[in-house]
Protein backbone atom coordinates (compact mmCIF):
# COMPACT_ATOMS: atom_id res chain seq x y z
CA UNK A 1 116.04 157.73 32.89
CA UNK A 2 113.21 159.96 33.81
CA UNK A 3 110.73 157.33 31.85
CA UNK A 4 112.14 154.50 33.91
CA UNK A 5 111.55 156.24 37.45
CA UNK A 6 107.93 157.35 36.46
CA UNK A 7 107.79 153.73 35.31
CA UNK A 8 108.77 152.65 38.71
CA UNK A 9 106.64 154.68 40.80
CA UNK A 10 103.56 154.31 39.04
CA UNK A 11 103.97 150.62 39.67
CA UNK A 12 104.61 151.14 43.14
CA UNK A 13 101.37 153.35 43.39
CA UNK A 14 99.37 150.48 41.44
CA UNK A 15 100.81 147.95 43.93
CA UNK A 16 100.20 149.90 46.81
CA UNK A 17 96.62 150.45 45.73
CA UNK A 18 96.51 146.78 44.89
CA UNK A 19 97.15 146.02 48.72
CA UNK A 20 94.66 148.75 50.14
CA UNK A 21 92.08 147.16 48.47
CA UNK A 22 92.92 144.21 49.24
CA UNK A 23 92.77 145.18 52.83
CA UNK A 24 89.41 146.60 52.12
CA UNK A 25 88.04 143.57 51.04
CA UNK A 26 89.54 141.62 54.14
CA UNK A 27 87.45 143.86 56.13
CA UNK A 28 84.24 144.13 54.47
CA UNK A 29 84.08 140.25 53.78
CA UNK A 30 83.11 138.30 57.13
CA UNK A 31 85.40 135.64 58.04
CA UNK A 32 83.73 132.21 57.50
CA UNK A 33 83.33 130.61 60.88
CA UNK A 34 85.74 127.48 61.53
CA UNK A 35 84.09 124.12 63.00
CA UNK A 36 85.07 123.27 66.33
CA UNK A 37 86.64 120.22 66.89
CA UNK A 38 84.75 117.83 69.04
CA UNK A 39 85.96 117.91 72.84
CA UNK A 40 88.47 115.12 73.43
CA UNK A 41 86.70 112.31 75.75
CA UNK A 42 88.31 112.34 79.00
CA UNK A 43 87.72 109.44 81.43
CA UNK A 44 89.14 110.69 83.74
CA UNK A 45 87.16 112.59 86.80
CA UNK A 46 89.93 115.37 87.58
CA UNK A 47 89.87 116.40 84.14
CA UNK A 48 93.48 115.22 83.13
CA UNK A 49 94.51 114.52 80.19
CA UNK A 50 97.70 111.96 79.77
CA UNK A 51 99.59 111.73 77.14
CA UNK A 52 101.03 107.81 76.63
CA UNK A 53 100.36 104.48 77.83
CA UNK A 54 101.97 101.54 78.40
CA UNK A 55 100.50 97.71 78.38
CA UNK A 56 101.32 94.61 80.07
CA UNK A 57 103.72 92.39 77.93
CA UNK A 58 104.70 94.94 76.17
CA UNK A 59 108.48 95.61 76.30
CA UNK A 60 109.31 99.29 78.53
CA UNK A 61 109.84 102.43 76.83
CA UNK A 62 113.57 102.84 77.69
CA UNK A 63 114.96 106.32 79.41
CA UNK A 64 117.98 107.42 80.66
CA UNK A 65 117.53 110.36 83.62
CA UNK A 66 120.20 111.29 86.56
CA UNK A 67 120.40 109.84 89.69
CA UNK A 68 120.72 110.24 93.13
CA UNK A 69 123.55 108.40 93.11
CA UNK A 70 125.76 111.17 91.12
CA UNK A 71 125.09 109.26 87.65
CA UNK A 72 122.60 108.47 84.96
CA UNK A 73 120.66 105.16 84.75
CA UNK A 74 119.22 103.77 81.55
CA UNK A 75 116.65 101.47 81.83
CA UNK A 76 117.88 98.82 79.14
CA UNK A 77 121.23 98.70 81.47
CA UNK A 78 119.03 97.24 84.07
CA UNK A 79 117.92 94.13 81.97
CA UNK A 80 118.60 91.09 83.80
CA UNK A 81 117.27 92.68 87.08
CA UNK A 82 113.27 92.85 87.74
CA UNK A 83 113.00 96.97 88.24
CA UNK A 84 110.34 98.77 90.24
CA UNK A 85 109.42 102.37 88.91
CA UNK A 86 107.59 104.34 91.65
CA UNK A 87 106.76 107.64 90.46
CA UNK A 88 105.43 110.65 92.25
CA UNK A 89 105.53 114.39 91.50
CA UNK A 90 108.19 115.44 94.16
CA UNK A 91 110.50 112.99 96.26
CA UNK A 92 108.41 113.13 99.82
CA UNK A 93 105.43 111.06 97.88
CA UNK A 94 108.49 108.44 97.65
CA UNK A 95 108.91 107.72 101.47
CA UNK A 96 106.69 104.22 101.58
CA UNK A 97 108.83 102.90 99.15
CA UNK A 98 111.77 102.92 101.98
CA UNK A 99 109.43 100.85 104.21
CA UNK A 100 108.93 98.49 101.12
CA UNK A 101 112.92 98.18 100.08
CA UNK A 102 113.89 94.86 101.98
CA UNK A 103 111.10 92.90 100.60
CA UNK A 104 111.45 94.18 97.38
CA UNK A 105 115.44 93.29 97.95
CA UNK A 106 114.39 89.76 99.17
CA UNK A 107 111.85 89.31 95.70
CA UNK A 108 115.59 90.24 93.74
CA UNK A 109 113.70 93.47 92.42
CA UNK A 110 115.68 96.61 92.59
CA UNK A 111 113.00 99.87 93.18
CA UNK A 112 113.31 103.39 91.49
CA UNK A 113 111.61 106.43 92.66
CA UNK A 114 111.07 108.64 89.58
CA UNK A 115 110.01 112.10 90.49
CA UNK A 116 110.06 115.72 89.08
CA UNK A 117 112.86 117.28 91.07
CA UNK A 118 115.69 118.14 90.34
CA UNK A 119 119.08 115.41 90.70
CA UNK A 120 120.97 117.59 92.91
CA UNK A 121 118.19 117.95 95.15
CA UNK A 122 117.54 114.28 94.93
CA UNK A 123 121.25 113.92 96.02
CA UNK A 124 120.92 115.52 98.48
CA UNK A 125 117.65 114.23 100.03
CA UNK A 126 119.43 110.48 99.45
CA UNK A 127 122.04 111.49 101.38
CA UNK A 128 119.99 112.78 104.32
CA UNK A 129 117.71 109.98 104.84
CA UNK A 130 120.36 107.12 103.95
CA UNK A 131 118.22 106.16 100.96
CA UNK A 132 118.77 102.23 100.12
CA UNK A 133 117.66 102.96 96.79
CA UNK A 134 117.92 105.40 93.81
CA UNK A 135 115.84 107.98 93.00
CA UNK A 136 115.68 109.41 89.30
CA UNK A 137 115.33 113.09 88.35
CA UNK A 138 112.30 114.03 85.57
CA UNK A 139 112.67 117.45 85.73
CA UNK A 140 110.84 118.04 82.34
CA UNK A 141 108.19 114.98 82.86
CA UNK A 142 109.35 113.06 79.94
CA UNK A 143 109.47 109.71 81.84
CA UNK A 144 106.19 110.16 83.22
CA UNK A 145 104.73 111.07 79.81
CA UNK A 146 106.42 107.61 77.95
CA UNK A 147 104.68 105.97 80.93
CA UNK A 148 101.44 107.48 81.16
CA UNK A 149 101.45 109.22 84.33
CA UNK A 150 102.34 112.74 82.84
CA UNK A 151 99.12 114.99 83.21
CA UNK A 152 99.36 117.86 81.01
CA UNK A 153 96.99 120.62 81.69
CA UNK A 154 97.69 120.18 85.55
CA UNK A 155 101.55 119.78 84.81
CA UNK A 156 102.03 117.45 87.39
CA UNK A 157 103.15 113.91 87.31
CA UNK A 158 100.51 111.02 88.35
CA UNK A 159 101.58 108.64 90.81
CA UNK A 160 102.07 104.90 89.77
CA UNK A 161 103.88 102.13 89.70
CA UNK A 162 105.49 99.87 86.60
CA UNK A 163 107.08 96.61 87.59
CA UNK A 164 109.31 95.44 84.69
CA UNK A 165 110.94 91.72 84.50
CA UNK A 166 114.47 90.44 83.56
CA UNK A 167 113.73 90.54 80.12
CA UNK A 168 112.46 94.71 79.81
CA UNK A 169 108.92 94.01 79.72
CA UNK A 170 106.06 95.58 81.94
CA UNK A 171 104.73 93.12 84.22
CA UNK A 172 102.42 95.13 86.19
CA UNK A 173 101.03 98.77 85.86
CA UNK A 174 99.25 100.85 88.52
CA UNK A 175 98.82 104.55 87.19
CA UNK A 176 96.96 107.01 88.77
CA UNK A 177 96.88 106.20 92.07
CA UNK A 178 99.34 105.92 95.47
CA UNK A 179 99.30 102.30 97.75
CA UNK A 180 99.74 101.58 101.09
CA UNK A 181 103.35 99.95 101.49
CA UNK A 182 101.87 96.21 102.18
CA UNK A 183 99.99 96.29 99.21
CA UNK A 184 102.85 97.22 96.98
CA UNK A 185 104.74 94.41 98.61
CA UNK A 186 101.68 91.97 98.07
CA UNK A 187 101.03 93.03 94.46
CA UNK A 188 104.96 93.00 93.64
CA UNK A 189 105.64 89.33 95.00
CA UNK A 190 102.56 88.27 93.07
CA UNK A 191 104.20 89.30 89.83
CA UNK A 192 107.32 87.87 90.71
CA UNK A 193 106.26 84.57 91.95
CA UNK A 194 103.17 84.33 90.28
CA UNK A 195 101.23 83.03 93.53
């Protein structure tokens, strides 16, 4: 027995001397210095960096988020319907689109704000300004990101626009940027009516 535990600690002194030099070494040897990856071309001129993009003809990446209207909408429930996405970071960026609803209405397409608040707070903002249309909660950005309008390192969501026909596929794309209420309506009844 007394062979067994001098058997045991000498080869927990040889292991433990094993590991101290071990250590040793780790210190005395320089660490080799890693390349550094190139820096990731950005075209952008604020610096952002999105994360997805979508392309004309291509079908719509589908979603489903929570509305203002007390329920969730999924996009491939809305085939059969020409669909405007508006998106914005918060739901005040949204207010042209209420000046652009009737024409939109008139064209047959049915507008979405999509925006980064949350749906009870959309519910309530609806409710307020008798909203003729729904707006969609993307609390964690994942909308804007399968659209390319997510930005990353600023953590804020791009404004845009997707239009997307009957069928589910993107007719036009605008990311990046906010327009003036006629020339949503203009660019929108283009698409639809191809004059």
């Amino acid at each position: 027995m007394r062979r067994s535990l001098v058997a045991v600690t000498v080869l927990l002194a040889l292991a433990g001397a094993a590991l101290a030099a071990d250590e040793v070494r780790k210190v005395q040897t320089p660490a080799r210095a890693q390349p550094t990856p190139p820096a990731p071309i950005n075209p952008s001129p604020q610096g952002s960096q999105i994360t997805s993009q979508i392309y004309v003809g291509e079908p719509a990446p589908d979603f489903e988020a929570d509305g203002s209207r007390g329920r969730p909408v999924r996009l491939r429930h809305l085939k059969g319907y020409w669909v405007l996405l508006v998106f914005a970071e918060r739901r005040g960026e949204l207010a042209p689109l209420q000046a652009a609803e009737p024409e939109l209405r008139k064209l047959g397409v049915k507008p979405y704000g999509v925006c980064a608040d949350k749906a009870h707070v959309l519910r309530t903002y609806a409710q307020r300004q008798a909203l003729p249309y729904e707006l969609l909660s993307d609390v964690t950005r994942e909308i804007s990101q399968l659209y390319g309008l997510s930005d990353a390192r600023m953590s804020v969501v791009r404004p845009g626009l997707v239009l997307i026909d009957r069928q589910g596929r993107v007719r036009m794309a605008l990311l990046g940027q906010a327009i003036a209420t006629d020339d949503l309506v203009d660019l929108v009844r283009s698409a639809v009516t191809g004059t």
